[in-house]
C-alpha atoms as a PDB file:
ATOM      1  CA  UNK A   1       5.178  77.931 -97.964  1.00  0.00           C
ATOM      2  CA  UNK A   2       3.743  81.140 -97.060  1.00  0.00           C
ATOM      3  CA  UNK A   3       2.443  83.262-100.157  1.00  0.00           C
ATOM      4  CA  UNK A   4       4.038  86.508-100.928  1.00  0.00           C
ATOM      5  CA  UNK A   5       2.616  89.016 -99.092  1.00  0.00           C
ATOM      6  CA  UNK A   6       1.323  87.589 -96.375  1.00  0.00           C
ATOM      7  CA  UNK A   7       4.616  86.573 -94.465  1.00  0.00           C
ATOM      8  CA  UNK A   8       5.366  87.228 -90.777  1.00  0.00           C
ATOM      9  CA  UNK A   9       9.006  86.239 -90.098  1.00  0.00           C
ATOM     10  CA  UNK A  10      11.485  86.719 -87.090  1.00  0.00           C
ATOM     11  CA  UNK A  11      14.579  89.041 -87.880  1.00  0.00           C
ATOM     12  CA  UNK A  12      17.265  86.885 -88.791  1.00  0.00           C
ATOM     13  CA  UNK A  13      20.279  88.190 -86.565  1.00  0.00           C
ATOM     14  CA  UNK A  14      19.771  91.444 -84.274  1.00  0.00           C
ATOM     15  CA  UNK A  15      22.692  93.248 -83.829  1.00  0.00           C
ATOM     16  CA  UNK A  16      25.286  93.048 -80.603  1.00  0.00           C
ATOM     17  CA  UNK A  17      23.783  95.723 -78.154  1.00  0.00           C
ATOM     18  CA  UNK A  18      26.943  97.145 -77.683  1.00  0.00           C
ATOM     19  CA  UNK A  19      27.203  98.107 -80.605  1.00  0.00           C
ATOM     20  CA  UNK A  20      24.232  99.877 -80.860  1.00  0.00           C
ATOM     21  CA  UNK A  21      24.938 101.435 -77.766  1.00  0.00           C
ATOM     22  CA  UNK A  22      27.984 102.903 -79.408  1.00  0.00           C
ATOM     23  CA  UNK A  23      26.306 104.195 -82.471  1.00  0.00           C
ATOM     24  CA  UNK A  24      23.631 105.485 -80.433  1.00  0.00           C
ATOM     25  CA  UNK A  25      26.513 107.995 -79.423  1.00  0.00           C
ATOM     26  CA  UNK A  26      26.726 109.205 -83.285  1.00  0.00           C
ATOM     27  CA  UNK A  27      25.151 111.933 -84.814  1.00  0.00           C
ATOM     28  CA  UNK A  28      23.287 111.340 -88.447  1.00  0.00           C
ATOM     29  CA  UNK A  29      25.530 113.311 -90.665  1.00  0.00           C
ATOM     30  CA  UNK A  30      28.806 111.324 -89.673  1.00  0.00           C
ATOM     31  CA  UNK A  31      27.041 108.038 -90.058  1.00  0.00           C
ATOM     32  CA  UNK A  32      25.817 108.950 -93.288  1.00  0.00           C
ATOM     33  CA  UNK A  33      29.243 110.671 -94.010  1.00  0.00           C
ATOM     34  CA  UNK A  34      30.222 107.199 -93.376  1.00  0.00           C
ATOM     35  CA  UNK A  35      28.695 105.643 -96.069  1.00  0.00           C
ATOM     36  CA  UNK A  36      29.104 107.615 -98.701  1.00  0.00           C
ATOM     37  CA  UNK A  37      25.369 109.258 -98.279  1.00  0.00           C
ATOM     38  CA  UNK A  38      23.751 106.474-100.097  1.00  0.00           C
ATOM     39  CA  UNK A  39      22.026 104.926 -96.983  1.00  0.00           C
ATOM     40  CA  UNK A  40      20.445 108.166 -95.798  1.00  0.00           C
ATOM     41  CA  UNK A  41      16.942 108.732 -95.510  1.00  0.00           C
ATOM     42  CA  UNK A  42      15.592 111.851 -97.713  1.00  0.00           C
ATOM     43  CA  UNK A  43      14.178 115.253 -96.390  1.00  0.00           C
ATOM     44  CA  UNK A  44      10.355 113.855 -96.194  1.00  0.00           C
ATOM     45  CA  UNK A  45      11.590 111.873 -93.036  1.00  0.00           C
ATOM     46  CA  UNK A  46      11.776 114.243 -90.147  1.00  0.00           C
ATOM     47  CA  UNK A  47      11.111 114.171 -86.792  1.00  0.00           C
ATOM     48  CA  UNK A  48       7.254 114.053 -85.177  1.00  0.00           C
ATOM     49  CA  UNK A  49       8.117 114.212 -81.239  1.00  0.00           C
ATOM     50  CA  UNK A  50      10.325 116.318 -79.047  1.00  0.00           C
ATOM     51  CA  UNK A  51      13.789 115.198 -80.435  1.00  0.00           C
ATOM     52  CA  UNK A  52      14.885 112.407 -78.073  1.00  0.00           C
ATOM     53  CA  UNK A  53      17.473 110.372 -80.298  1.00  0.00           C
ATOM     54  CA  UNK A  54      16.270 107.144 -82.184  1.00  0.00           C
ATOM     55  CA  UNK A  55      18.644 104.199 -82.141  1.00  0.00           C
ATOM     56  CA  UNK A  56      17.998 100.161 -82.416  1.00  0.00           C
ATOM     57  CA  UNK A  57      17.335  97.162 -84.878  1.00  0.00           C
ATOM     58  CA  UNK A  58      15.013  97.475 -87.626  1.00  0.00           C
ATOM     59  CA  UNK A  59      11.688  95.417 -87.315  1.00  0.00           C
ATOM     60  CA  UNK A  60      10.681  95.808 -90.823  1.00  0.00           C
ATOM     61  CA  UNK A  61       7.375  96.307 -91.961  1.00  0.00           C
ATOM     62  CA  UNK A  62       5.930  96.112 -95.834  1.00  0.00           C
ATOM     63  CA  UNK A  63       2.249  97.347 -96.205  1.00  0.00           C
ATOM     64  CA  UNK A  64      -0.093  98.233 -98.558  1.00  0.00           C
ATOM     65  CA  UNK A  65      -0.849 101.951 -98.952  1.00  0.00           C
ATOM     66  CA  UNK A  66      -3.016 103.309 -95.937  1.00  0.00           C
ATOM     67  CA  UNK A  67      -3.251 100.377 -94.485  1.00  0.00           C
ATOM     68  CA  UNK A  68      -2.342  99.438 -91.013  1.00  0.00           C
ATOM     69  CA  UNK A  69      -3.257  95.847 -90.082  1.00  0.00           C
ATOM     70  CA  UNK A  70       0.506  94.843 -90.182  1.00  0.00           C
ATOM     71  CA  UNK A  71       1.698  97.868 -88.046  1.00  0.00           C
ATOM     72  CA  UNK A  72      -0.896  96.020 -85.222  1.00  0.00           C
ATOM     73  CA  UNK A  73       1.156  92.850 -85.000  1.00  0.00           C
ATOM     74  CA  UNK A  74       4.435  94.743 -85.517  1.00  0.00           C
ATOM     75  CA  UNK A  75       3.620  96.523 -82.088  1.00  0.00           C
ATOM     76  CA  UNK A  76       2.259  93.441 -80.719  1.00  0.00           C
ATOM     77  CA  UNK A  77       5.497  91.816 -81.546  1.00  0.00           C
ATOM     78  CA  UNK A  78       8.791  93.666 -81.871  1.00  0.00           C
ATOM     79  CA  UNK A  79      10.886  93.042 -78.448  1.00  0.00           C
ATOM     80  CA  UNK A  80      12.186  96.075 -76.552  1.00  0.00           C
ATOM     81  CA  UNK A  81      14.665  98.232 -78.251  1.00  0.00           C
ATOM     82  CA  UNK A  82      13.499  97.106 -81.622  1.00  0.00           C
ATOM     83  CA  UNK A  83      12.759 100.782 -84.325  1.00  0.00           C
ATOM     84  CA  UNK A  84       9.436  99.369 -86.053  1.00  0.00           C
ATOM     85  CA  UNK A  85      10.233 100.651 -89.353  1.00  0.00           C
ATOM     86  CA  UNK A  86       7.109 100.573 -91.979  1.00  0.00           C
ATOM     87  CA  UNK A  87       7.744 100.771 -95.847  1.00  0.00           C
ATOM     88  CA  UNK A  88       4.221 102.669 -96.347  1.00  0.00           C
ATOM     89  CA  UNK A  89       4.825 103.713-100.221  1.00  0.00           C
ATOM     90  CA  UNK A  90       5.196 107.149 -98.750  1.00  0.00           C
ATOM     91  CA  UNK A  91       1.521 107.355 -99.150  1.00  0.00           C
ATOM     92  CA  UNK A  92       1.074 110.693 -97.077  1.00  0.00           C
ATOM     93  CA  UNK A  93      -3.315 110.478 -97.224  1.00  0.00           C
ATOM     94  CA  UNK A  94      -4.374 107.862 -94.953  1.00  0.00           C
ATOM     95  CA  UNK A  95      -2.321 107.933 -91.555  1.00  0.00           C
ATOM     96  CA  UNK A  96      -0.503 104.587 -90.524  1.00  0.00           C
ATOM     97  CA  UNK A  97      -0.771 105.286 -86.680  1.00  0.00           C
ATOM     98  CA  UNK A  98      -1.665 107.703 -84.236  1.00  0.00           C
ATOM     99  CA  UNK A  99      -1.582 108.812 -80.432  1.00  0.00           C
ATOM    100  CA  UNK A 100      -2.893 105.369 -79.323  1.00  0.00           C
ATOM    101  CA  UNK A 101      -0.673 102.877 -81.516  1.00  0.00           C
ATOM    102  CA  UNK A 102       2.938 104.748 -80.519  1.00  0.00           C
ATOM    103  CA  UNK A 103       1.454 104.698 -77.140  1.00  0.00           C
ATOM    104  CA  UNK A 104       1.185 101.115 -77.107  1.00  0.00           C
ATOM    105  CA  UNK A 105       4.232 100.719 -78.789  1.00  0.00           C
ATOM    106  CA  UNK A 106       6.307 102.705 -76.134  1.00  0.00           C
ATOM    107  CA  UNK A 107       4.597 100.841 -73.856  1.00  0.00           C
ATOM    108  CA  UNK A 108       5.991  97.589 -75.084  1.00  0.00           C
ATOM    109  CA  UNK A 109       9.340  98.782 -74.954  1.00  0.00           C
ATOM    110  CA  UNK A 110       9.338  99.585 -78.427  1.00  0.00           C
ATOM    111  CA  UNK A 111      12.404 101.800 -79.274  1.00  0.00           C
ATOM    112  CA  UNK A 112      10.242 104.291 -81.748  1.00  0.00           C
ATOM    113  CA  UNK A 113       9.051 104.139 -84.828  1.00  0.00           C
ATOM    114  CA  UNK A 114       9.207 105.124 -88.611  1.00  0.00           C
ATOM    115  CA  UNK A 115       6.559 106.114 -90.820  1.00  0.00           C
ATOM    116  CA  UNK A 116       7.131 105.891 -94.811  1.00  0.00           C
ATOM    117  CA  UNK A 117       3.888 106.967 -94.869  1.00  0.00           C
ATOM    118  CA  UNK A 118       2.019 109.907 -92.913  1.00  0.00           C
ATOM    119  CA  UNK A 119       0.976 110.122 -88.808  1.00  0.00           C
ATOM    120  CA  UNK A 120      -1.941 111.684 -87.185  1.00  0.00           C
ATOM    121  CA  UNK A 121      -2.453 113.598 -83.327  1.00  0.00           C
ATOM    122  CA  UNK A 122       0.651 114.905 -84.884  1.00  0.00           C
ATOM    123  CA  UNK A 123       0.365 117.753 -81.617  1.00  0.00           C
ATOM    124  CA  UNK A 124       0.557 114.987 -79.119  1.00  0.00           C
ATOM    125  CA  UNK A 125       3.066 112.876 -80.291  1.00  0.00           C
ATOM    126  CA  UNK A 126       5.142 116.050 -80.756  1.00  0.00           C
ATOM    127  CA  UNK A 127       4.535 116.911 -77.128  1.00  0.00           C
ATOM    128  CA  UNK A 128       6.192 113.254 -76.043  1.00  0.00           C
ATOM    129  CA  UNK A 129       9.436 111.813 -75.960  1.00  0.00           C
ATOM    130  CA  UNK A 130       8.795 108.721 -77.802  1.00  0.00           C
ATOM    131  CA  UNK A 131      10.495 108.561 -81.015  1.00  0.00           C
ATOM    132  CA  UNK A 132       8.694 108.717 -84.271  1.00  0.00           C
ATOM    133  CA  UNK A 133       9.657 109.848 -87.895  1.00  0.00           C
ATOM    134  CA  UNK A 134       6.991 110.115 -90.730  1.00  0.00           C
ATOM    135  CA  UNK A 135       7.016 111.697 -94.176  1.00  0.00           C
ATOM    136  CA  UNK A 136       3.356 113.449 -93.583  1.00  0.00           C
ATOM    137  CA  UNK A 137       0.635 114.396 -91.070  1.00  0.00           C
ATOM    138  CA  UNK A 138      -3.235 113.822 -92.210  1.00  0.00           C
ATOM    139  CA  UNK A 139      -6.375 113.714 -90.065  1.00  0.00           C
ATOM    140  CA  UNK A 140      -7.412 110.702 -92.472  1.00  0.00           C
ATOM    141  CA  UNK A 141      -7.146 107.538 -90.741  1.00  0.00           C
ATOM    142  CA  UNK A 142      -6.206 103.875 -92.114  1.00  0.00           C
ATOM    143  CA  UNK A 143      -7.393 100.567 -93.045  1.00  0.00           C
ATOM    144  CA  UNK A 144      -6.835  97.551 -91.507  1.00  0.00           C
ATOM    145  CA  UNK A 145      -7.506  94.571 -94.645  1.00  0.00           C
ATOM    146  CA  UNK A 146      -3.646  93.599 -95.312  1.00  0.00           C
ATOM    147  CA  UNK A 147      -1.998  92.819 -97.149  1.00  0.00           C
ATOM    148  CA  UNK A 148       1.797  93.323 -95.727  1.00  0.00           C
ATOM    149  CA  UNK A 149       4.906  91.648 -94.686  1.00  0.00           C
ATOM    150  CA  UNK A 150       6.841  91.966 -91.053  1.00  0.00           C
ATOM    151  CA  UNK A 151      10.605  91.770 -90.917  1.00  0.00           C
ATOM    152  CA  UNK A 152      11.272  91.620 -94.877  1.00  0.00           C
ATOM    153  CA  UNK A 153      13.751  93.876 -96.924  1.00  0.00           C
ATOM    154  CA  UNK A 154      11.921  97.285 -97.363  1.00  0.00           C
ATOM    155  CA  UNK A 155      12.683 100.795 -98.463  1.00  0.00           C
ATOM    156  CA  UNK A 156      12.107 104.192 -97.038  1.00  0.00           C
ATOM    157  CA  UNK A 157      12.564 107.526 -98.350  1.00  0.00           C
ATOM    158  CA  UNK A 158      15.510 106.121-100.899  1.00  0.00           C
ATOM    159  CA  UNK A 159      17.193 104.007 -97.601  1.00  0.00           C
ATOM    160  CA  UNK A 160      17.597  99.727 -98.392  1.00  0.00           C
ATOM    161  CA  UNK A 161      16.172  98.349 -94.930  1.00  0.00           C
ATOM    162  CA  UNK A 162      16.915  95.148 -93.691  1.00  0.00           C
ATOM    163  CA  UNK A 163      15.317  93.563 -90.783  1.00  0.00           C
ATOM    164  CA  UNK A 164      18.336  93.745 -87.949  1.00  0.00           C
ATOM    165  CA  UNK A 165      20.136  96.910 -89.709  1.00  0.00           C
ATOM    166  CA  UNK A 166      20.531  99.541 -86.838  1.00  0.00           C
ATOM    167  CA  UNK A 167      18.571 102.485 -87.618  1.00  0.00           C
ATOM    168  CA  UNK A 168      19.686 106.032 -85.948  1.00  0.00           C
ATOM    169  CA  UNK A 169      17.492 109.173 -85.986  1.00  0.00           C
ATOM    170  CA  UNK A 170      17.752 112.774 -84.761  1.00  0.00           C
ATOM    171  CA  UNK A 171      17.172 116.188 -85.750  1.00  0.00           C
ATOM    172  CA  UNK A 172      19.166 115.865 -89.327  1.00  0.00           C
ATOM    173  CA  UNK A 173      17.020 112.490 -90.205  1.00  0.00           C
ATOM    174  CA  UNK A 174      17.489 109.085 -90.511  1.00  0.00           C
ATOM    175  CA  UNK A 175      20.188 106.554 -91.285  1.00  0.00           C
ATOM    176  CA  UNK A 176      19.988 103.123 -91.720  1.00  0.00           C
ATOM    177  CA  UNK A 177      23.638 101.375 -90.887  1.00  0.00           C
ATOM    178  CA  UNK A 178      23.531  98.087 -92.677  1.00  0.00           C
ATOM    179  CA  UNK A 179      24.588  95.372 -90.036  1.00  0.00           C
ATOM    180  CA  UNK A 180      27.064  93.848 -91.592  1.00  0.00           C
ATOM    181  CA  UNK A 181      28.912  96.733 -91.780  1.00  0.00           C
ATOM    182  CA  UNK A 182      28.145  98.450 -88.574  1.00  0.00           C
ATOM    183  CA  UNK A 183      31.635  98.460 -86.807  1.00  0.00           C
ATOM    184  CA  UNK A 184      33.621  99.949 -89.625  1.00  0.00           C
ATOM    185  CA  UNK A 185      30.966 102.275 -90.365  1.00  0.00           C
ATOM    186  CA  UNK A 186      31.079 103.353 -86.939  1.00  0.00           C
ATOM    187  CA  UNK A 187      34.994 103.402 -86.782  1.00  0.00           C
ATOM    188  CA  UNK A 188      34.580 105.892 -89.729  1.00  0.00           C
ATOM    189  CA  UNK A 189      31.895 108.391 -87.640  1.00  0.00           C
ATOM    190  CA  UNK A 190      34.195 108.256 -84.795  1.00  0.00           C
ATOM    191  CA  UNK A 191      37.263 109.299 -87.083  1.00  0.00           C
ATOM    192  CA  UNK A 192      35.021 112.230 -88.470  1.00  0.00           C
ATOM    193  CA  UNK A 193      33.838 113.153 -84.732  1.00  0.00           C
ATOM    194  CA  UNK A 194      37.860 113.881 -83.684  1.00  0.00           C
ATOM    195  CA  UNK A 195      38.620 115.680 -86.520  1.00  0.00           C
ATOM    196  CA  UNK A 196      35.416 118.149 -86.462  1.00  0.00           C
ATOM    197  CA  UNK A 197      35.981 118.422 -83.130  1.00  0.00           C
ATOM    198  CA  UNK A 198      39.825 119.185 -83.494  1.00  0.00           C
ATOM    199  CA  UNK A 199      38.525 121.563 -86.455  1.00  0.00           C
ATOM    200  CA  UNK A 200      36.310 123.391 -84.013  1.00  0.00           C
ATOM    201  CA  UNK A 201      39.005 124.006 -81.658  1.00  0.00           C
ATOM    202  CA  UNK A 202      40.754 126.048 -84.592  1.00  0.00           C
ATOM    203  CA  UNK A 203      37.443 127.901 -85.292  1.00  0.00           C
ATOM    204  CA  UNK A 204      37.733 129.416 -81.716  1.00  0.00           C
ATOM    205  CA  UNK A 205      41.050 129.843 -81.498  1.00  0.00           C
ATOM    206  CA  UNK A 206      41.161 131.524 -84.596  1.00  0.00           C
ATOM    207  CA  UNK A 207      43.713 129.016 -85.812  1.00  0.00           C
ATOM    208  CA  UNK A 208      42.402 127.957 -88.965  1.00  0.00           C
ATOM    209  CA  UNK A 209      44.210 127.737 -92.523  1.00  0.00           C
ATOM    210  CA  UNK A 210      41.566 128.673 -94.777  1.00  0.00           C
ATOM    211  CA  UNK A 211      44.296 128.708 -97.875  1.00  0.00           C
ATOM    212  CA  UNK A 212      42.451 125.625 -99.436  1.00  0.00           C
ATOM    213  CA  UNK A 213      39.558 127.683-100.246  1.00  0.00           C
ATOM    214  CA  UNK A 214      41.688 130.012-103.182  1.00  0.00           C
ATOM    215  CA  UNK A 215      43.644 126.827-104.077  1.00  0.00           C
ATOM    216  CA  UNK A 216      40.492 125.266-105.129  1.00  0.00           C
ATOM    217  CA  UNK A 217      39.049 128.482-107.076  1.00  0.00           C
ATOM    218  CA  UNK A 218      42.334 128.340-108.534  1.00  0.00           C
ATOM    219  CA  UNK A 219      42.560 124.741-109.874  1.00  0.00           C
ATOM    220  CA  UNK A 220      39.117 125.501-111.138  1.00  0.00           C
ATOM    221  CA  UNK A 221      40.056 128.381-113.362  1.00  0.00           C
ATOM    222  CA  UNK A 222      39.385 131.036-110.950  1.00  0.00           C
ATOM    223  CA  UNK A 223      41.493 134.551-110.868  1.00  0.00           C
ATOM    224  CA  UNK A 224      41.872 135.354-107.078  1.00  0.00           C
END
């Protein structure tokens, strides 16, 4: 049996990639709207290249603070479309990869990555298209003496990661849509997409009853 803390498994079940196609098509805020904000990924995860959207499996990564020996044979093994996702501590002073590792990863196929933990050649990776998020940028670099885990449960910035939940990024942040309950999660974002978009027909027609807003002041003990 292999010791705590020095495992390296497969993810159990990867999601159908239909389905990930289809929440690929969501935006953060419904998703997270979705489930009740408790599987959204705090303000210190943002965005560290151009914007292009973030969307596929987790491939889960535990490691110890600054230290990037795991993140190696993530990239070396994830298949294509997989997010490498790496539970860093959010240790922001030693950076977990760089130009050169996201490069190899997008050359693998990789479908981006996520930092709990801080990035360096922050300038270059924000001039490509690959997808990264971290919660820091330092010129420090890492360590490479272990130990860490690939494709164990993890967390990131307050988010519950399991290996195979379908992780979706953009300019808002980062969600992480548990597997299990990916289809009525994204039956839900779909449901809030008609009705802000049947909202913001009323905003430009000038349509819109904004009575609720005194109602509420009202019930609260308001005089308006």
């Amino acid at each position: 049996m292999t010791a705590i803390g020095f495992r390296i498994l497969p993810i159990p079940k990867r999601p159908d990639k239909k389905l990930v196609a289809e929440l690929a098509k969501m935006v953060t805020p419904h998703l997270s709207d979705s489930m009740e904000r408790l599987y959204a990924g705090g303000p210190q995860l943002r965005p560290m290249h151009n914007g292009a959207k973030l969307c596929g499996p987790a491939f889960t990564v535990r490691t110890a603070p600054g230290d990037n020996l795991l993140v190696h044979k993530a990239i070396d093994t994830a298949e294509p479309g997989d997010v490498i996702v790496v539970d860093g501590g959010g240790f922001n002073d030693h950076a977990l990869i760089g130009e050169l590792m996201s490069a190899r990863a997008e050359q693998r196929g990789v479908g981006g990555m996520v930092i709990w933990g801080a990035i360096r050649d922050s300038a270059e990776l924000k001039a490509g298209s690959f997808p990264v998020f971290a919660s820091g940028v330092t010129h420090r670099g890492p360590y490479k003496n272990g130990p860490g885990e690939i494709n164990v449960p993890i967390a990131i910035g307050g988010i519950p990661v399991n290996p195979g939940d379908i992780i979706v990024g953009d300019a808002d942040g980062l969600v992480a849509v548990p597997q299990e309950h990916a289809q009525e999660i994204l039956a839900s974002a779909k449901a809030i997409l008609a009705k802000e978009e049947g909202s913001m027909k009323q905003i430009r027609a000038g349509t819109v009853d904004r009575s609720w807003v005194d109602k509420a002041l009202r019930e609260k003990g308001y005089k308006v």
